[in-house]
Protein backbone atom coordinates (compact mmCIF):
# COMPACT_ATOMS: atom_id res chain seq x y z
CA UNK A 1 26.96 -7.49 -4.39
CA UNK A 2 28.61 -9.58 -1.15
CA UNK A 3 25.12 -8.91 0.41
CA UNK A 4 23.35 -10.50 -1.98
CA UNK A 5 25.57 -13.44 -1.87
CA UNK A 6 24.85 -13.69 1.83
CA UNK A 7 28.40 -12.33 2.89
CA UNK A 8 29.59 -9.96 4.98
CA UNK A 9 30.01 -6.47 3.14
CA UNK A 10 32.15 -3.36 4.80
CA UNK A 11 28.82 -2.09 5.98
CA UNK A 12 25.11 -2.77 5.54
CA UNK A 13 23.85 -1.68 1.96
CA UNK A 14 21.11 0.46 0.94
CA UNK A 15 18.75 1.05 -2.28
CA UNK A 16 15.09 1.30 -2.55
CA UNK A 17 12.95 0.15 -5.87
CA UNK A 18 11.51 4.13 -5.92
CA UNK A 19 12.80 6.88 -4.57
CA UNK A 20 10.07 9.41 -5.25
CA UNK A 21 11.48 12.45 -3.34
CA UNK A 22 14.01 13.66 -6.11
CA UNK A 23 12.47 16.62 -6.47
CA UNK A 24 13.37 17.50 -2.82
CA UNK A 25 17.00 16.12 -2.97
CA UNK A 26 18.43 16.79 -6.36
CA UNK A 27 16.29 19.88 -7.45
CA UNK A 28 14.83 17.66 -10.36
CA UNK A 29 11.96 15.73 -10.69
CA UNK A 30 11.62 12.21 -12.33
CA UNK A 31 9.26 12.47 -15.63
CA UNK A 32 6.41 10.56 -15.52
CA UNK A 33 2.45 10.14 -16.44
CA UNK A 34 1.74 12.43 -18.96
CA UNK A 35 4.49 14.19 -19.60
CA UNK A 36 6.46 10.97 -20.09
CA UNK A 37 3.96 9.60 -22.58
CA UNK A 38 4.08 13.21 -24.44
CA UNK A 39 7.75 13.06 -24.79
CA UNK A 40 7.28 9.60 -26.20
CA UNK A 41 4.58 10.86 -28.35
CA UNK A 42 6.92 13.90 -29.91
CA UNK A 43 9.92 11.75 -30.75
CA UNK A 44 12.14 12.59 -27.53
CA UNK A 45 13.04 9.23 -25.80
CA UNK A 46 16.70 9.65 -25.44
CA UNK A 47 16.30 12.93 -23.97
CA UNK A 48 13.64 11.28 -21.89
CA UNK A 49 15.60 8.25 -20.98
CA UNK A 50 18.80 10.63 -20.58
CA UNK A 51 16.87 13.03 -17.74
CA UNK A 52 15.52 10.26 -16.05
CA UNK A 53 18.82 8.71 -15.78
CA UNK A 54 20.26 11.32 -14.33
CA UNK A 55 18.13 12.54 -11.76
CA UNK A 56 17.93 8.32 -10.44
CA UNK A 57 21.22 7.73 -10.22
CA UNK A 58 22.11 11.96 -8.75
CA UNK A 59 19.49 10.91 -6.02
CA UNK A 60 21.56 7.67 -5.26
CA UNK A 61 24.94 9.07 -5.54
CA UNK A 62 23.78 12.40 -3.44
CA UNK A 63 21.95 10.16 -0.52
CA UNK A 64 24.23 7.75 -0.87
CA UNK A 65 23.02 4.48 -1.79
CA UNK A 66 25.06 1.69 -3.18
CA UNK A 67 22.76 0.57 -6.72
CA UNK A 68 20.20 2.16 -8.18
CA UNK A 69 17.04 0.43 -9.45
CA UNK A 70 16.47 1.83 -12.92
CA UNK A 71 12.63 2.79 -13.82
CA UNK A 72 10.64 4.61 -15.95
CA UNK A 73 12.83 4.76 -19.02
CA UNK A 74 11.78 3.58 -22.86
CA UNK A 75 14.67 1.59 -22.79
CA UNK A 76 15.86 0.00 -19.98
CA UNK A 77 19.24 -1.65 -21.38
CA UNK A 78 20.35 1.57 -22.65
CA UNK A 79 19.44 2.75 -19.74
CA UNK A 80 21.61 0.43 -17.93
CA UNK A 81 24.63 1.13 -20.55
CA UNK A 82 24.18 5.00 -19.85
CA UNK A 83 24.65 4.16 -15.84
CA UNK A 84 27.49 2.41 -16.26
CA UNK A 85 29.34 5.44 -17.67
CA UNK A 86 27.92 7.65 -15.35
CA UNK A 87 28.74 5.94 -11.93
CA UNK A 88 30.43 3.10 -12.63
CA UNK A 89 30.58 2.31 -8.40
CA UNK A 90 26.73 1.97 -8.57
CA UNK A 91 25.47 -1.82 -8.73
CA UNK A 92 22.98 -1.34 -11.29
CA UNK A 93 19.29 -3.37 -11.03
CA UNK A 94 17.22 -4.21 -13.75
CA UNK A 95 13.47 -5.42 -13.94
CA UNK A 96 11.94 -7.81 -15.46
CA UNK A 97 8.76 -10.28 -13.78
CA UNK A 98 5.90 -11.22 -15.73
CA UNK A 99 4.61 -13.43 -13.36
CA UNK A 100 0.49 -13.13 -12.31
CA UNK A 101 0.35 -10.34 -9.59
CA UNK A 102 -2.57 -9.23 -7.03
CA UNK A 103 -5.40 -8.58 -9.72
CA UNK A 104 -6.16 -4.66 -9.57
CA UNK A 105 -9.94 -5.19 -9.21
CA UNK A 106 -12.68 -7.43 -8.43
CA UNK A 107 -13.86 -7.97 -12.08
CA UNK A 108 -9.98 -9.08 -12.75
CA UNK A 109 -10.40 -11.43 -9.87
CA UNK A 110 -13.61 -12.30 -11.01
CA UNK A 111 -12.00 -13.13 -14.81
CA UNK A 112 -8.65 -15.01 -13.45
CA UNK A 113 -10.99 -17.43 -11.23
CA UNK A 114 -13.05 -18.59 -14.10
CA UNK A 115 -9.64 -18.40 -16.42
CA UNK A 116 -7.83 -20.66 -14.29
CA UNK A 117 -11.10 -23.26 -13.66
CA UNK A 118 -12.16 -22.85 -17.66
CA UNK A 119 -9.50 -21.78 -19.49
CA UNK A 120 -6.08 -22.70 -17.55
CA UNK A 121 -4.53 -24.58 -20.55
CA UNK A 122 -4.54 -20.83 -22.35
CA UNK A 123 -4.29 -19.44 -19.42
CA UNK A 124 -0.79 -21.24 -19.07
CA UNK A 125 0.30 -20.86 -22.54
CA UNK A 126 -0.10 -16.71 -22.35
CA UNK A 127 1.79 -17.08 -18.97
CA UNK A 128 4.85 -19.13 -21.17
CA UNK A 129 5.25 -16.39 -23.61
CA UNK A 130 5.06 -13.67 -20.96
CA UNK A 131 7.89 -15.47 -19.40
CA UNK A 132 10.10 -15.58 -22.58
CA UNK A 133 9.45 -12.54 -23.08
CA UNK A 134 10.90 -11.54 -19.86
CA UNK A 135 13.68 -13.80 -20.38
CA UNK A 136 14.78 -12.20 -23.04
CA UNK A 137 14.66 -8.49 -20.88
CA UNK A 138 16.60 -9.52 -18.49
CA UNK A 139 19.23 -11.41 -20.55
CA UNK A 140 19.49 -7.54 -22.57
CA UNK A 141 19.53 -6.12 -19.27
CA UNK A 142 22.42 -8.44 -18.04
CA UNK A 143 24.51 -7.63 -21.06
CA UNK A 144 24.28 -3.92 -20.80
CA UNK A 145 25.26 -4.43 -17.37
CA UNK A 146 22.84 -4.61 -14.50
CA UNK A 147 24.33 -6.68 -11.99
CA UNK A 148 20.77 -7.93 -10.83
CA UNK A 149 17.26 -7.93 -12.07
CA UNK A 150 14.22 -7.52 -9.62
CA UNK A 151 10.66 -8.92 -10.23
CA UNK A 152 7.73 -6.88 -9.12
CA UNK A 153 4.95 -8.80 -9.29
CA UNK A 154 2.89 -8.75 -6.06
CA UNK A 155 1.97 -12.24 -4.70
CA UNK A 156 -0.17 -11.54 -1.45
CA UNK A 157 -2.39 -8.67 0.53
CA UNK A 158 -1.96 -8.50 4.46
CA UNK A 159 -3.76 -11.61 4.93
CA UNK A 160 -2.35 -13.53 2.77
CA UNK A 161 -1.71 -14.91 -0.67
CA UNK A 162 -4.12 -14.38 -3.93
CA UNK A 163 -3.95 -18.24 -4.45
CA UNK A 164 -3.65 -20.95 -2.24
CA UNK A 165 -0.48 -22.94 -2.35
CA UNK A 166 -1.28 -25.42 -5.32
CA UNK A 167 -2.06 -22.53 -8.05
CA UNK A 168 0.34 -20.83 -6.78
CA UNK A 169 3.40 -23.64 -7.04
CA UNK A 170 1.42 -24.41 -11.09
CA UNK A 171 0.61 -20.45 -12.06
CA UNK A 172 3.40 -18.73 -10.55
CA UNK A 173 6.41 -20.29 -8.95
CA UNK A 174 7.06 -22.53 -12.23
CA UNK A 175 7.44 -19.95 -14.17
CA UNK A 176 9.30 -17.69 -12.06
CA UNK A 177 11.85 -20.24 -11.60
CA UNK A 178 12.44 -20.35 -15.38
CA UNK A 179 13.27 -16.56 -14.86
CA UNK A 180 15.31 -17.01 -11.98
CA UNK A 181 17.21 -20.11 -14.15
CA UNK A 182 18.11 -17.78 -17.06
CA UNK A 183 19.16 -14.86 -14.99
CA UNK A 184 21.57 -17.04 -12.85
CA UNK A 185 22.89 -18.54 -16.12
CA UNK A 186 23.33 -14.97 -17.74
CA UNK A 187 25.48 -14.60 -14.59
CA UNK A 188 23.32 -12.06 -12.67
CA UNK A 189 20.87 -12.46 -9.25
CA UNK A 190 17.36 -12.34 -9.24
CA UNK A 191 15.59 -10.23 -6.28
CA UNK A 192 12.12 -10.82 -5.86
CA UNK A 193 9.67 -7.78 -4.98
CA UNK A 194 6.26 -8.72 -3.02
CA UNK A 195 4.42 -6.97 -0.38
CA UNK A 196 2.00 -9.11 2.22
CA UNK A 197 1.97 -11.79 4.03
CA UNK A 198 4.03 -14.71 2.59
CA UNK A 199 4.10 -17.40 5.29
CA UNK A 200 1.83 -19.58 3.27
CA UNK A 201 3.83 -19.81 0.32
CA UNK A 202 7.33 -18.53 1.61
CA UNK A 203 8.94 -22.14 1.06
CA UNK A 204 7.75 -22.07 -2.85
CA UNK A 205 9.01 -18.95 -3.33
CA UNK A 206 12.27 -19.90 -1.90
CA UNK A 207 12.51 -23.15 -3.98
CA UNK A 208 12.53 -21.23 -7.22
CA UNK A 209 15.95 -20.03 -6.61
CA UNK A 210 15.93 -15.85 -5.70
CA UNK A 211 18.82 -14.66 -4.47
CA UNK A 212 16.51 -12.23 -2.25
CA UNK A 213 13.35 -11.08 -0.78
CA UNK A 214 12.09 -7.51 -0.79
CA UNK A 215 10.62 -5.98 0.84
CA UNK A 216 9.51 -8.39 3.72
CA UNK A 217 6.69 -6.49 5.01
CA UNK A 218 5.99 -5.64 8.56
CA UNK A 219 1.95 -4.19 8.25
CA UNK A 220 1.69 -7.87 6.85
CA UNK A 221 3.14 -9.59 10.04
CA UNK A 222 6.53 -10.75 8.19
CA UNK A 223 9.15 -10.04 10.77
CA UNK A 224 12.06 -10.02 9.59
CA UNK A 225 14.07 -11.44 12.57
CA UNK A 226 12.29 -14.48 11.76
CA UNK A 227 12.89 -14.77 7.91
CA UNK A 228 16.70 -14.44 9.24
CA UNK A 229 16.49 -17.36 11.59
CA UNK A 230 14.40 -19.73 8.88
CA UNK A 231 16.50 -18.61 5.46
CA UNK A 232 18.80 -16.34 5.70
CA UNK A 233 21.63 -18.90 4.90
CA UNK A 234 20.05 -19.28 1.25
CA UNK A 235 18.25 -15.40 1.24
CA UNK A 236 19.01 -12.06 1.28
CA UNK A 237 16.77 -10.20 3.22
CA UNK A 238 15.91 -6.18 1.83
CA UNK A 239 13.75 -4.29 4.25
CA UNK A 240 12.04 -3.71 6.43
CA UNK A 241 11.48 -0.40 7.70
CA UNK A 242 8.14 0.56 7.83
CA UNK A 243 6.67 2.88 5.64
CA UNK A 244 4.17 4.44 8.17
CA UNK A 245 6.67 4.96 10.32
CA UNK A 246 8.59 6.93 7.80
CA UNK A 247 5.07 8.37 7.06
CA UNK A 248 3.80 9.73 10.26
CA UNK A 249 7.03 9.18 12.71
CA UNK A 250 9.63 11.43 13.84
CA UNK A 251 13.49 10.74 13.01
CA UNK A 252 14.39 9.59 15.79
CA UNK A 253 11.37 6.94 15.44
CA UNK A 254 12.44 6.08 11.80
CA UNK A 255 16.00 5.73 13.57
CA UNK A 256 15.13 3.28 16.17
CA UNK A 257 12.88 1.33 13.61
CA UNK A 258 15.82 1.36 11.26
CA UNK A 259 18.43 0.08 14.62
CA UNK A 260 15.90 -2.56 15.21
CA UNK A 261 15.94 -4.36 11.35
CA UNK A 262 20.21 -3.81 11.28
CA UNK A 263 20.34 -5.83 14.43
CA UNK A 264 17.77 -8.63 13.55
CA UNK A 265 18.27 -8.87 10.21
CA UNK A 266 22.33 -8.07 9.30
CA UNK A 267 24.18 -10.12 11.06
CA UNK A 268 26.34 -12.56 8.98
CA UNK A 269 25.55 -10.60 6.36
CA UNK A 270 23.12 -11.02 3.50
CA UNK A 271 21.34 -8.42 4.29
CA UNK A 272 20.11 -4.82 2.32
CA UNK A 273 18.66 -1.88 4.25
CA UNK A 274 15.74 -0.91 2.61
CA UNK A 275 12.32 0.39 3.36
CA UNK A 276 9.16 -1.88 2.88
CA UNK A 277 7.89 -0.94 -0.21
CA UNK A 278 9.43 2.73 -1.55
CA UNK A 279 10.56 6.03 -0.17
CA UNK A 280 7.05 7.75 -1.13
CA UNK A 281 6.30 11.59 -2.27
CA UNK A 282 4.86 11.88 1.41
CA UNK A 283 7.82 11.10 3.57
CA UNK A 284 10.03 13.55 4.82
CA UNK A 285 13.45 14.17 4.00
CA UNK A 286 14.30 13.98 7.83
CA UNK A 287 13.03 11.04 7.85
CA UNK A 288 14.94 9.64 5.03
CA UNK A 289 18.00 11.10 6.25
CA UNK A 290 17.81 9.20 9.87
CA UNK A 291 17.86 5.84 7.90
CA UNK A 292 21.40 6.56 6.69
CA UNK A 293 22.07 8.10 10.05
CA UNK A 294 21.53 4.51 11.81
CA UNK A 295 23.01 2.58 9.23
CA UNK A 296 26.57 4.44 9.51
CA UNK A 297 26.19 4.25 13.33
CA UNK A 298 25.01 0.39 13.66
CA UNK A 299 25.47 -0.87 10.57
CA UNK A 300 29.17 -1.53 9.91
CA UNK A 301 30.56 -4.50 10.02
CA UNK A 302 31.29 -6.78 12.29
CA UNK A 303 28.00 -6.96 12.75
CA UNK A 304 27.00 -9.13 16.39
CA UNK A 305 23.77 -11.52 16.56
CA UNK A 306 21.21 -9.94 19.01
């Protein structure tokens, strides 16, 4: 929680949105897909939401991360209540967005152009009551006791954003703000989850009030060093270790990678070790393992500017 108000914690914090490797740490595997929908189907969602629970915040507490992003649950504030009990020294992070994100296809692209050019007053209106909606979430969330929520929404690919600056500032960024608004008056922070290159719309995104930026993407050209320099007196920085280098690189590479975001990114504070995007099915354990290797070595505080 000092990280994310830009101070200086005892030593650099970690979480991750996913951590998809359960099954490797804990012995358990999160329910999903299918089997998730079944359970739904039959009548079990508090045994559901209990299992899921569990084997989220066991993965935290056994790597040893300091909050756990709650997912795939059927109800997230009881969810969040259930956390509380269970490891109350967990900061607990909620979700809620609603925001437009990356469309999934070309038709979708296709149907949002001639929405916004033929249909943007409706178009506008559906993007109000998404945002309410949200609202609402997180404010639940917030009383069951996350202590932030994070938006997911993706605004950009590696070269750049979906919409130029203009549509972007009317379609997206007022109505995140909104969310941001009610979130900070609830008492909690907002994060802010989006992969690819922001430089064309970074400032927007910044004006609408996040407490932070995740995951700051490397692939996409955001170095991190850089987003330090140019906000990190009103931003918390999470990333940015790459996930091909997690991927396809040795520990010791993953360690180095994870030396080099610590010392541009954490000094001063305000800033969460994270990788950039999620610890995925494919990465090795090893490899997981070296992050929280360099973070105890480099990553306790006093922390010097490089």
């Amino acid at each position: 929680m000092r990280a994310l108000l830009l101070e200086e914690p005892d030593k650099v914090p970690m979480f991750e949105l996913e951590v998809q490797i359960a099954e490797k740490i804990v012995g358990k595997r999160l329910i999903t897909g299918d089997e998730y929908r079944r359970l739904l189907r039959e009548g079990k969602a508090e045994k559901l939401l209990r299992h899921n629970v569990e084997v989220q915040v066991e993965v935290c507490l056994k790597l040893g991360y300091d909050a756990v992003r709650i997912h795939a649950v059927p109800d997230l504030p009881e969810a969040i209540r259930l956390v509380r009990k269970m490891a109350p020294q967990l900061a607990i992070i909620g979700s809620a967005d609603g925001t437009l994100s990356v469309p999934g296809s070309y038709a979708d692209f296709a149907k949002l152009i001639h929405r916004m050019r033929k249909e943007r007053s409706q178009l506008k209106r559906e993007l109000e009551e998404s945002i309410r909606r949200n609202i609402e979430s997180a404010k639940a969330q917030l009383d069951a006791g996350a202590d932030a929520i994070i938006g997911c929404s993706d605004y950009c690919t590696n070269s750049g954003p979906f919409l130029n600056p203009r549509d972007f500032e009317e379609l997206i960024a007022f109505y995140l703000k909104k969310l941001v608004d009610a979130v900070h008056k609830k008492g909690g922070l907002y994060i802010k989850h989006t992969d690819g290159n922001l430089w064309p719309i970074i400032d927007i995104l910044v004006s609408t009030g996040i407490d932070a930026l995740h995951s700051i993407d490397p692939t996409a050209g955001m170095d991190i060093g850089e987003i330090k320099e140019k906000y990190g007196d009103v931003l918390c920085l999470c990333g940015n270790i790459d996930i091909g280098v997690i991927h396809r690189g040795s520990p010791k590479e993953v360690y180095e990678e994870t030396r080099a975001c610590i010392r541009k990114a954490a000094y001063g504070g305000g800033y969460i070790l994270c990788t950039s995007n999620v610890v995925e099915r494919r990465h090795p354990v090893e490899n997981v393992l070296a992050m929280f290797k360099a973070r105890d070595t480099y990553g306790v505080y006093p922390i010097s500017r490089l």
